[in-house]
C-alpha atoms as a PDB file:
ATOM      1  CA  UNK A   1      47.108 -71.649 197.069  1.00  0.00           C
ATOM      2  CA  UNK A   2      46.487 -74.790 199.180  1.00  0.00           C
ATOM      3  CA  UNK A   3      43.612 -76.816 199.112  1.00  0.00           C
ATOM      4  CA  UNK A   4      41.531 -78.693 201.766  1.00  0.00           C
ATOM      5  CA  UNK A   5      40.734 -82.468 200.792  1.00  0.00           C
ATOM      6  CA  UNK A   6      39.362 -85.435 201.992  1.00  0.00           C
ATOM      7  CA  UNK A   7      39.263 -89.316 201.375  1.00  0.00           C
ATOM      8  CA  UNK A   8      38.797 -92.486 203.738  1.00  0.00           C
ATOM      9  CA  UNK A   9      39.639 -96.056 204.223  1.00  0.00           C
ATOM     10  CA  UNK A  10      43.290 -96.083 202.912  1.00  0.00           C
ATOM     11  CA  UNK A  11      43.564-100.120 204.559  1.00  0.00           C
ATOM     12  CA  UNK A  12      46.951 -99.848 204.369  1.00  0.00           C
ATOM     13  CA  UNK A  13      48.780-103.287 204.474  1.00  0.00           C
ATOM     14  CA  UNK A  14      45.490-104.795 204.664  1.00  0.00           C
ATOM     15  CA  UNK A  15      45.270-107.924 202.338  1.00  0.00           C
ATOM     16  CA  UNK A  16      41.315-108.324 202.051  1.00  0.00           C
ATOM     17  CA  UNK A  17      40.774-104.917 201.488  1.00  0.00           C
ATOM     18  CA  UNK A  18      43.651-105.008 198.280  1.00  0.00           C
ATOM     19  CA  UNK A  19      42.103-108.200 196.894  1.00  0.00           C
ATOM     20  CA  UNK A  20      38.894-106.789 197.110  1.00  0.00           C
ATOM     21  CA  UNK A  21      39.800-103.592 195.585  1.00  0.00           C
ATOM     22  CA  UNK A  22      41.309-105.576 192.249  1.00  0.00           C
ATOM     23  CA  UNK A  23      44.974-105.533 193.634  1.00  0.00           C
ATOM     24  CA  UNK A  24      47.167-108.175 193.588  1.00  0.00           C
ATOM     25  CA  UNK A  25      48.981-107.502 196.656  1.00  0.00           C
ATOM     26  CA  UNK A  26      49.232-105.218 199.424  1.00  0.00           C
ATOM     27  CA  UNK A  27      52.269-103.615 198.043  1.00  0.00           C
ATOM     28  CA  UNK A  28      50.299-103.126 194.667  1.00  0.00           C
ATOM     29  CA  UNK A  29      47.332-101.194 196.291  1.00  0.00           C
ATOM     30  CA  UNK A  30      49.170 -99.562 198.940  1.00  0.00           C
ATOM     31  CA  UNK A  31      51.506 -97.857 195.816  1.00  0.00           C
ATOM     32  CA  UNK A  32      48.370 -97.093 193.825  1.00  0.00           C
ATOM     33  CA  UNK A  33      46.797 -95.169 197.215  1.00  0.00           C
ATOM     34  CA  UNK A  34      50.429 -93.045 197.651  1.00  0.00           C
ATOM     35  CA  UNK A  35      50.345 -92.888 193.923  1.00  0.00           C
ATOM     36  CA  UNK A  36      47.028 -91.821 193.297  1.00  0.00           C
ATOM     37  CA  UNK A  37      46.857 -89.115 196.712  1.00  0.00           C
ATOM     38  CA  UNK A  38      50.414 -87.642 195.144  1.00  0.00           C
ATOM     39  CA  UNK A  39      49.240 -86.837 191.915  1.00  0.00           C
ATOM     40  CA  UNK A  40      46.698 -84.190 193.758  1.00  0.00           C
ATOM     41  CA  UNK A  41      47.893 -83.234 196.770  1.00  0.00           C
ATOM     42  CA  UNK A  42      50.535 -80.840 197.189  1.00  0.00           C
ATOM     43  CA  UNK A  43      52.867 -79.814 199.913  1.00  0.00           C
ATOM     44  CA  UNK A  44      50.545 -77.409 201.413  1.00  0.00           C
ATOM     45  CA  UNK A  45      47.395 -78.941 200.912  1.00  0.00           C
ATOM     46  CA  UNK A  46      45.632 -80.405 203.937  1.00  0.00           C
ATOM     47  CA  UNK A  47      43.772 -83.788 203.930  1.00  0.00           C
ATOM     48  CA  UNK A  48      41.642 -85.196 205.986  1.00  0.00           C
ATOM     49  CA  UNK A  49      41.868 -89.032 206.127  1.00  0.00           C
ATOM     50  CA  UNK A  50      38.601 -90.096 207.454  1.00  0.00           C
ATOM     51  CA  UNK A  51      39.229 -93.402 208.970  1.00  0.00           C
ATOM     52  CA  UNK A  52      40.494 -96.945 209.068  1.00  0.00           C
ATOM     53  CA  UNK A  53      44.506 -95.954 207.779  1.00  0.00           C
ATOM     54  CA  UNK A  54      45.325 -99.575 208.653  1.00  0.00           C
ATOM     55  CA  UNK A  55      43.176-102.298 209.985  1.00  0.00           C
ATOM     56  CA  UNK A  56      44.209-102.312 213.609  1.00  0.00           C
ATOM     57  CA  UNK A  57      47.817-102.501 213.351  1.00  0.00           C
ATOM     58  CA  UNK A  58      50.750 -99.200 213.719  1.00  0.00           C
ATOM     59  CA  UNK A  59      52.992-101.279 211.301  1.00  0.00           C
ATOM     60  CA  UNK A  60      51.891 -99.425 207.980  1.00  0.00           C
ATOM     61  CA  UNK A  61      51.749 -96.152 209.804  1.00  0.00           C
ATOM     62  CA  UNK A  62      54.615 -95.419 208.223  1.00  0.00           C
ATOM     63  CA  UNK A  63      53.690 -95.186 204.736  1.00  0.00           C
ATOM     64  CA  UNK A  64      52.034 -91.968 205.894  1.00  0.00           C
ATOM     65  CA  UNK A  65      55.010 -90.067 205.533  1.00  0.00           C
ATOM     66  CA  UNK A  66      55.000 -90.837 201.603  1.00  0.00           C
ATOM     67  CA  UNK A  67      51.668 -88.962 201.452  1.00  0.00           C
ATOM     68  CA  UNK A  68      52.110 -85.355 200.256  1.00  0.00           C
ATOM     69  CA  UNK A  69      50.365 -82.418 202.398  1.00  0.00           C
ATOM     70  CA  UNK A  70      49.762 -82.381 205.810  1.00  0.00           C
ATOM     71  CA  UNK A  71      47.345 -85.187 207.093  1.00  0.00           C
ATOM     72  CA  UNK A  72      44.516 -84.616 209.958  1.00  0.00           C
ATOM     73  CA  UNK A  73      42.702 -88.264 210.553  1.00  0.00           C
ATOM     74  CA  UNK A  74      38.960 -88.339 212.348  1.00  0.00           C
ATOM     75  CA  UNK A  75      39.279 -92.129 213.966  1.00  0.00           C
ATOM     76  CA  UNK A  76      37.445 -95.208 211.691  1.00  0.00           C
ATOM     77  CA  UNK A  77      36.452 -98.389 213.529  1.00  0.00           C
ATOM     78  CA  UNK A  78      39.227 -99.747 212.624  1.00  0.00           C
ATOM     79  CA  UNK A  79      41.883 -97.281 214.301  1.00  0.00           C
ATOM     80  CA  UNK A  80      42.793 -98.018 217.493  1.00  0.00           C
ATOM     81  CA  UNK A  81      42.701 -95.192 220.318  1.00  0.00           C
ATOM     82  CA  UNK A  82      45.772 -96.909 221.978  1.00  0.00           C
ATOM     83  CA  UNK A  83      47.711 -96.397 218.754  1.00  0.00           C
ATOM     84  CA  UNK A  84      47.103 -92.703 218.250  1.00  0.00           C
ATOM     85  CA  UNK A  85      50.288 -91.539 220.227  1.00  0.00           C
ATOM     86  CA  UNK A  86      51.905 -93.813 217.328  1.00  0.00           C
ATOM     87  CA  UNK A  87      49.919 -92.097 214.406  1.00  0.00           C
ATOM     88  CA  UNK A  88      50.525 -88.652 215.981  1.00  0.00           C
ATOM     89  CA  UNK A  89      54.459 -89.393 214.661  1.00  0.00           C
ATOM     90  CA  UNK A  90      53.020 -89.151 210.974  1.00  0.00           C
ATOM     91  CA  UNK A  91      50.084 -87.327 210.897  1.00  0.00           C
ATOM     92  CA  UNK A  92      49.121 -83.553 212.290  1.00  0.00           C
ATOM     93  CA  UNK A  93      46.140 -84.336 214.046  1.00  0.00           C
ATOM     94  CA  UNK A  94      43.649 -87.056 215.290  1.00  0.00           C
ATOM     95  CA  UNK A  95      40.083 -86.161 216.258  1.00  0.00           C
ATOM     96  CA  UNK A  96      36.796 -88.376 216.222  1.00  0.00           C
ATOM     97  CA  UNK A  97      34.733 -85.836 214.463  1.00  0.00           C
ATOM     98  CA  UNK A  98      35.020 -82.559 213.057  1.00  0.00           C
ATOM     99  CA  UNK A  99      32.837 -79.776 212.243  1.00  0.00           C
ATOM    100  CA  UNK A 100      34.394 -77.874 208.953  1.00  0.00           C
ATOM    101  CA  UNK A 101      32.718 -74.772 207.045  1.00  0.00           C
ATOM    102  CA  UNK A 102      29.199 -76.656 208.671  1.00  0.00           C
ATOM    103  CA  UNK A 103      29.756 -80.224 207.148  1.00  0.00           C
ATOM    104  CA  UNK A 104      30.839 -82.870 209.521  1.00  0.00           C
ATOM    105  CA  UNK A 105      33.530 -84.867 208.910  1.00  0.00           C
ATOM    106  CA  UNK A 106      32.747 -89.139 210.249  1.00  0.00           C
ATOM    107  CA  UNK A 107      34.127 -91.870 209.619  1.00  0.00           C
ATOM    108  CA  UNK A 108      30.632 -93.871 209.493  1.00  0.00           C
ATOM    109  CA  UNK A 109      27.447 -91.507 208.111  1.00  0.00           C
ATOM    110  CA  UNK A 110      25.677 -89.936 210.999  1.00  0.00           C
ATOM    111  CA  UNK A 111      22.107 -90.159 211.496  1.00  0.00           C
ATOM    112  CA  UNK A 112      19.988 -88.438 209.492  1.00  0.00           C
ATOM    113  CA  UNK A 113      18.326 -86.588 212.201  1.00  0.00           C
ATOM    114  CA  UNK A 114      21.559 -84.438 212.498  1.00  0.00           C
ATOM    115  CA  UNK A 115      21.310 -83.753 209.185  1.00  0.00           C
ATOM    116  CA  UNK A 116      17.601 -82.213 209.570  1.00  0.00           C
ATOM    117  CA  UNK A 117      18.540 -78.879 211.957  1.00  0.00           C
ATOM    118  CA  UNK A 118      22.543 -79.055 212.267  1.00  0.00           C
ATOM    119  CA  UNK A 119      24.451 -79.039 208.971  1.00  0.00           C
ATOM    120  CA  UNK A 120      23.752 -79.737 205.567  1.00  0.00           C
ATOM    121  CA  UNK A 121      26.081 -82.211 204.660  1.00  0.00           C
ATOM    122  CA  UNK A 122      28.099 -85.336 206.007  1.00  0.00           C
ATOM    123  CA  UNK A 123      31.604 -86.275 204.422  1.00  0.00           C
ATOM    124  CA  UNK A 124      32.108 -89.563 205.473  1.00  0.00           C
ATOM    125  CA  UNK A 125      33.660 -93.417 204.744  1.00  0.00           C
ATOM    126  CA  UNK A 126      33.349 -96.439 206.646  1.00  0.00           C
ATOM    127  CA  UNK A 127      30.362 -98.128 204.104  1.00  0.00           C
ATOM    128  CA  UNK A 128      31.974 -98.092 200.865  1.00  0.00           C
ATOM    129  CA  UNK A 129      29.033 -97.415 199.299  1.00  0.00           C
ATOM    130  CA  UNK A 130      29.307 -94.417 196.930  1.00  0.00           C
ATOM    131  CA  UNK A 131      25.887 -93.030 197.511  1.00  0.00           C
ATOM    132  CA  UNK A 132      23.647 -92.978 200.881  1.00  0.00           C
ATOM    133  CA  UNK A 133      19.780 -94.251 199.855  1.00  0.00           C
ATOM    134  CA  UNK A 134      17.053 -94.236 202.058  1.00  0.00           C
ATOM    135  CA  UNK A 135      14.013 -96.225 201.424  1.00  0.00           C
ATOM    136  CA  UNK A 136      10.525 -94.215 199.894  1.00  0.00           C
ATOM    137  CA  UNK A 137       7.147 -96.249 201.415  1.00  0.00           C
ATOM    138  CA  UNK A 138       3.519 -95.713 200.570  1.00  0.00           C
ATOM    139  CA  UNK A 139       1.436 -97.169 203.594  1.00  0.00           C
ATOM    140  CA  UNK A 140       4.428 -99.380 205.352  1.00  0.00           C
ATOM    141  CA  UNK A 141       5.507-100.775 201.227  1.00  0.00           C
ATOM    142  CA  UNK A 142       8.486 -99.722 200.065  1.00  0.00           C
ATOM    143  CA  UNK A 143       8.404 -98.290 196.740  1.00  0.00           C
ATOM    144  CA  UNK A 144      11.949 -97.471 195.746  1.00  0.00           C
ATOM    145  CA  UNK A 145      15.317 -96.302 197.438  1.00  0.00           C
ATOM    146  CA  UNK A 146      15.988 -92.721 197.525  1.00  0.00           C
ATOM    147  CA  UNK A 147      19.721 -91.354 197.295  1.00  0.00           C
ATOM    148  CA  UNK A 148      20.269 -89.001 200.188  1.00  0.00           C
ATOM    149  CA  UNK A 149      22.847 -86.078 198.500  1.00  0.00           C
ATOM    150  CA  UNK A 150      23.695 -84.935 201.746  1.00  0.00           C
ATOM    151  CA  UNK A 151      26.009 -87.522 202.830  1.00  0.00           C
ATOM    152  CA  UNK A 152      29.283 -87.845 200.345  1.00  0.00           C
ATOM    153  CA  UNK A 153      31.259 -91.036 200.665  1.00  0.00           C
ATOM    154  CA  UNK A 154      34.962 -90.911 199.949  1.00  0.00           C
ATOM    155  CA  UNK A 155      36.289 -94.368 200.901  1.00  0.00           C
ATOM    156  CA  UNK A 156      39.301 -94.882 198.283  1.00  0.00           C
ATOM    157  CA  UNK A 157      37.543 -96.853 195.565  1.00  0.00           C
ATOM    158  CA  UNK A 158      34.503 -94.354 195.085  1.00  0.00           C
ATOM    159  CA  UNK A 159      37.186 -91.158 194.728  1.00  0.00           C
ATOM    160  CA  UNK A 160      39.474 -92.836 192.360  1.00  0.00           C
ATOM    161  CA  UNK A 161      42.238 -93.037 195.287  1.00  0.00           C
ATOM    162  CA  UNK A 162      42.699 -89.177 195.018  1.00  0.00           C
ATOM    163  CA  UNK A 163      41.344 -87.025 198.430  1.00  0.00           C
ATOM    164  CA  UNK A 164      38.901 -84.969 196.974  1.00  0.00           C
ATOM    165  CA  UNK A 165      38.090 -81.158 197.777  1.00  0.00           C
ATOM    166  CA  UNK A 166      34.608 -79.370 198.269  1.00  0.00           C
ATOM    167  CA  UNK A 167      33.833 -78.790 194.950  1.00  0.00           C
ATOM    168  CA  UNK A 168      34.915 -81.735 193.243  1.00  0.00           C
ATOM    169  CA  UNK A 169      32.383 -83.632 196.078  1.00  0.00           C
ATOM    170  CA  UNK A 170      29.796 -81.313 194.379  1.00  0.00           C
ATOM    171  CA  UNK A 171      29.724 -78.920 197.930  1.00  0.00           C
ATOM    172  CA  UNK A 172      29.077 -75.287 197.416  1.00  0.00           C
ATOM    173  CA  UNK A 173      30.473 -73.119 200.413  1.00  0.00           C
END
């Protein structure tokens, strides 16, 4: 049976990001992402890659096609709209955002106020942060911050490089 999945901010071929993430070169952290996604998805599954594949540049699009399943994106900051009729040669679909089983699928966390009367739960990227917090005040001081369990981040580094599904993100549907 296939599974749905989801992850964000692959940065392929994107030297700041590897460093950053402990790699020692592109090619090292680009192998660990097609490593790590392999080792989960299967040929049937379908991921969706929740933004920023590359930063700005179609010439890593290719490493796509080493990525098991099939692959719908929702556009990062960092993905250019003139480049989708490139990333439409290795991936099944391209959207900005998508509503699925009532959670919506971003790139960056949407505001809160959506959250309060129109779904119950935000997968997301884009802040590499693995947790959402939101500050608690008693009259205008701020006490403490306040983790937000609605919003689930799954840029690479926070999901162990491997899309996640539903109920490995702790969603019950």
């Amino acid at each position: 049976m296939s599974q749905v999945r989801f992850i964000a901010d692959l940065h392929f071929g994107h030297s700041f990001m590897a460093k950053h993430r402990g790699f020692e070169s592109i090619e090292a952290h680009d192998a660990h992402v097609i490593e790590q996604w392999n080792s989960v998805v299967h040929k049937r599954d379908i991921t969706y890659i929740l933004g920023d594949i590359t930063m700005e540049k179609t010439d890593s699009y290719s490493l796509l096609n080493r990525l098991n399943g099939i692959k719908k994106v929702v556009l990062g900051n960092h993905d250019r709209p003139k480049h989708i009729p490139e990333l439409l040669k290795y991936v099944q679909e391209v959207s900005g955002m998508v509503q699925y089983k009532g959670i919506f699928l971003t790139h960056c966390p949407i505001h809160t106020m959506e959250m309060d009367y129109r779904v119950q739960h935000n997968i997301h990227g884009h802040i590499h942060k693995k947790l959402v917090t939101y500050p608690v005040t008693l009259f205008g001081v701020k006490l403490f911050d306040r983790v937000d369990r609605r919003y689930h981040c799954v840029s690479c580094e926070h999901v162990d490089f491997k899309p996640k599904t539903l109920q490995e993100l702790g969603i019950t549907r």
